[in-house]
Protein backbone atom coordinates (compact mmCIF):
# COMPACT_ATOMS: atom_id res chain seq x y z
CA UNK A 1 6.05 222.57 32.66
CA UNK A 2 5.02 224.58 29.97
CA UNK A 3 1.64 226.43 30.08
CA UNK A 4 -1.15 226.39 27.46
CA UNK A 5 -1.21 230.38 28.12
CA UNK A 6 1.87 231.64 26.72
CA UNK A 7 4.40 233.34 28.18
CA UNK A 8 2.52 235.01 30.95
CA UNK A 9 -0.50 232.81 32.07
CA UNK A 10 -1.51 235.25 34.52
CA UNK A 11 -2.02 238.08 31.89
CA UNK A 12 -3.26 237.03 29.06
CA UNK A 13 -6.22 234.63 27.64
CA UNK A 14 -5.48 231.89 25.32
CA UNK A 15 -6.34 232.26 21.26
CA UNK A 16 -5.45 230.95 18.23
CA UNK A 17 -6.74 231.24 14.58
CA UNK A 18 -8.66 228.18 14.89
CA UNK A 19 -10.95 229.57 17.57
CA UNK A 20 -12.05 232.48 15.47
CA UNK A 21 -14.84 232.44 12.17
CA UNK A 22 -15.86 235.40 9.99
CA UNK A 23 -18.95 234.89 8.17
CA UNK A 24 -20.24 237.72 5.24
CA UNK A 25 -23.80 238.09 4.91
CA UNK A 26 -24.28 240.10 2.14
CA UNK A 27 -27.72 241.70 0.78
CA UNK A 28 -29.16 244.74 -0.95
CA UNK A 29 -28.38 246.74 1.90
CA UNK A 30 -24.97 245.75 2.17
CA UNK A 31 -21.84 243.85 3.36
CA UNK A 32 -22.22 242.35 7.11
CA UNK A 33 -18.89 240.53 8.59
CA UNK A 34 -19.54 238.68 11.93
CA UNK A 35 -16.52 237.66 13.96
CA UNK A 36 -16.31 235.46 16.76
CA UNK A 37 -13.52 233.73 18.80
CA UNK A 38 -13.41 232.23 21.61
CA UNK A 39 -10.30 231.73 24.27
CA UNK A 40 -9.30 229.44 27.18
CA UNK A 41 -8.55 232.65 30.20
CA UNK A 42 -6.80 232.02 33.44
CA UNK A 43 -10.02 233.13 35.20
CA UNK A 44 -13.62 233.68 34.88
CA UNK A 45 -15.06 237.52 34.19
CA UNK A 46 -12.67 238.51 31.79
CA UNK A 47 -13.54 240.90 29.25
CA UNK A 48 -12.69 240.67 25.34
CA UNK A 49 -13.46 242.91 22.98
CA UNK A 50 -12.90 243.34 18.76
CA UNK A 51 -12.28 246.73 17.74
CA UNK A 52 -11.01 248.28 14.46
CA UNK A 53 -7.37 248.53 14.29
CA UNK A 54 -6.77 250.72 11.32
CA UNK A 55 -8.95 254.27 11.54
CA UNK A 56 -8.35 256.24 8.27
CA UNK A 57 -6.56 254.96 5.35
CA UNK A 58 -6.37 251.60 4.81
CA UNK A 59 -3.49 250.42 2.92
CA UNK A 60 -5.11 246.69 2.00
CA UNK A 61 -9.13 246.92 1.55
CA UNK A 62 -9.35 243.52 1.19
CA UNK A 63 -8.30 243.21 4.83
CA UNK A 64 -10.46 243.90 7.75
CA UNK A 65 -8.02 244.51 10.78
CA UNK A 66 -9.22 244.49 14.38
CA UNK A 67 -7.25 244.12 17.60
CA UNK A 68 -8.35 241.87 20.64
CA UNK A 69 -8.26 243.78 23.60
CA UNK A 70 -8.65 241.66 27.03
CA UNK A 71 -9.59 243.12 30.37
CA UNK A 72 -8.49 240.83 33.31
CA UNK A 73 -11.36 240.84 36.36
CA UNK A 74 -10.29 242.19 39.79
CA UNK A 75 -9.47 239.27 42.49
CA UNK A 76 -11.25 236.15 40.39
CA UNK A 77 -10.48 232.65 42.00
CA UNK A 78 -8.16 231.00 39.11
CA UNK A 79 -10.27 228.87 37.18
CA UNK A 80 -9.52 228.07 33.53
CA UNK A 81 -12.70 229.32 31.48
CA UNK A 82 -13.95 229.65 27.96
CA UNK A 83 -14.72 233.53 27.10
CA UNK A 84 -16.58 234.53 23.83
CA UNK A 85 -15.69 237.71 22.13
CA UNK A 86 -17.89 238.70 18.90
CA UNK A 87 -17.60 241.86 16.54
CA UNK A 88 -19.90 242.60 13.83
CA UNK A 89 -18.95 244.83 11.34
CA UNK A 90 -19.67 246.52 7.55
CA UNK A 91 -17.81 246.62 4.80
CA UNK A 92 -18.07 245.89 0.58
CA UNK A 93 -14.55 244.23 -0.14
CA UNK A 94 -12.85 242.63 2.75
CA UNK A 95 -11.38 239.18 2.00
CA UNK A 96 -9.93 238.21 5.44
CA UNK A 97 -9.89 239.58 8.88
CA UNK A 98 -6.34 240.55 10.66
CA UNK A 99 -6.20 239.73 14.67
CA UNK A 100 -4.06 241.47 16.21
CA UNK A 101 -2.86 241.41 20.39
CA UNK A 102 -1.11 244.14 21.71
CA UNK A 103 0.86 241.11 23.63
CA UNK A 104 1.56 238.45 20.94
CA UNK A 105 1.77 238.08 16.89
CA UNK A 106 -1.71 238.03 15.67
CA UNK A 107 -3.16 235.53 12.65
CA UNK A 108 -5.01 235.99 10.09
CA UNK A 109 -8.23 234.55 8.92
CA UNK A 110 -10.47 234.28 5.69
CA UNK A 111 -14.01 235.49 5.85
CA UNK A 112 -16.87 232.97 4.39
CA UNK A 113 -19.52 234.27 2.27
CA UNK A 114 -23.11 232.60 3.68
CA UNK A 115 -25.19 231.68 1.17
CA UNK A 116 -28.53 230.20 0.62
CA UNK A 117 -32.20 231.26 1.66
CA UNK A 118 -30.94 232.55 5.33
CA UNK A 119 -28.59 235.11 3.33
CA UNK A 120 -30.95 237.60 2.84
CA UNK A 121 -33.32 237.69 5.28
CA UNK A 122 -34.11 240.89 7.54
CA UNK A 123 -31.98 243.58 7.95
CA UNK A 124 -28.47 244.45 8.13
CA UNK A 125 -29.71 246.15 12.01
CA UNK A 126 -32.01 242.96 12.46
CA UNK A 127 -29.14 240.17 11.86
CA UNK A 128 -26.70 242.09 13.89
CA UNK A 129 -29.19 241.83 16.97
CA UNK A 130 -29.66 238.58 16.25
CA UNK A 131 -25.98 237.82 16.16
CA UNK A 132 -25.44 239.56 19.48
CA UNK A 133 -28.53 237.73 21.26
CA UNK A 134 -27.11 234.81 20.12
CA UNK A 135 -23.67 235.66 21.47
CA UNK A 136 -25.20 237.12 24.98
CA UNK A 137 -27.00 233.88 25.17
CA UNK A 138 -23.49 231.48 25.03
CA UNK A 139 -22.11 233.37 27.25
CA UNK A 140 -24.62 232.75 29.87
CA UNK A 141 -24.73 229.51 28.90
CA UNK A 142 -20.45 229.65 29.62
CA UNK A 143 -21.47 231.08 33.03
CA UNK A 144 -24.09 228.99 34.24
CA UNK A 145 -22.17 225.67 33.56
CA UNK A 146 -19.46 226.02 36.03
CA UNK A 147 -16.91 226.04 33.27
């Protein structure tokens, strides 16, 4: 039977492009991207974190690249869960965000420019707390349910 976790279910959490969104909320002070997944993992407590995957030069500005590293938890009963993972990051000409696994191809995905009165408001600082409140607060929502 095959397994909705790849090749090695044990290993690795579940993702695919369709679980991830990159929103641009841009204002006088600048460019924000917000990107957030979310994956099906073999247990509960993993760990999943966006960081950039191209320091220096970057060959294609108008592509934001950032690997998805996982952390498995130490001796969790195996219980399918729903993690969250959420970057937020500047930059002035980025087009689409590049996810890539150490483990697996990565995709691709475009980012969406938000528009409209809630644009602009606050800071760049202020939205990015927001965005992570907002995050911390689904995930304890994810581990309160039982999921």
């Amino acid at each position: 039977m095959p397994s909705v976790f790849g090749m090695n279910p044990s290993n690795h959490c579940d993702f695919s492009a369709a679980d991830f969104t990159a929103i641009a909320f841009e204002t006088s002070d600048g460019r924000l991207i917000r990107v957030t997944g979310s994956a099906r993992c073999p247990t509960a407590g993993w760990e999943l974190r966006l960081v950039a995957a191209n320091p220096g030069i970057v060959p294609h500005p108008e592509s934001l690249w950032l690997e998805l590293r996982e952390t498995p938890p130490r001796g969790a009963p195996r219980v399918v869960t729903d993690t969250i993972v959420e970057a937020i990051i500047e930059d002035t000409r980025a087009e689409r965000v590049m996810i890539r696994f150490a483990w697996r191809e990565g995709f691709s995905i475009p980012i969406i420019t938000q528009s409209g009165p809630r644009a602009g408001r606050g800071s760049m600082r202020d939205r990015a707390k927001a965005a992570r409140e907002r995050a911390d607060a689904a995930n304890d929502r994810l581990a309160t349910s039982g999921v």
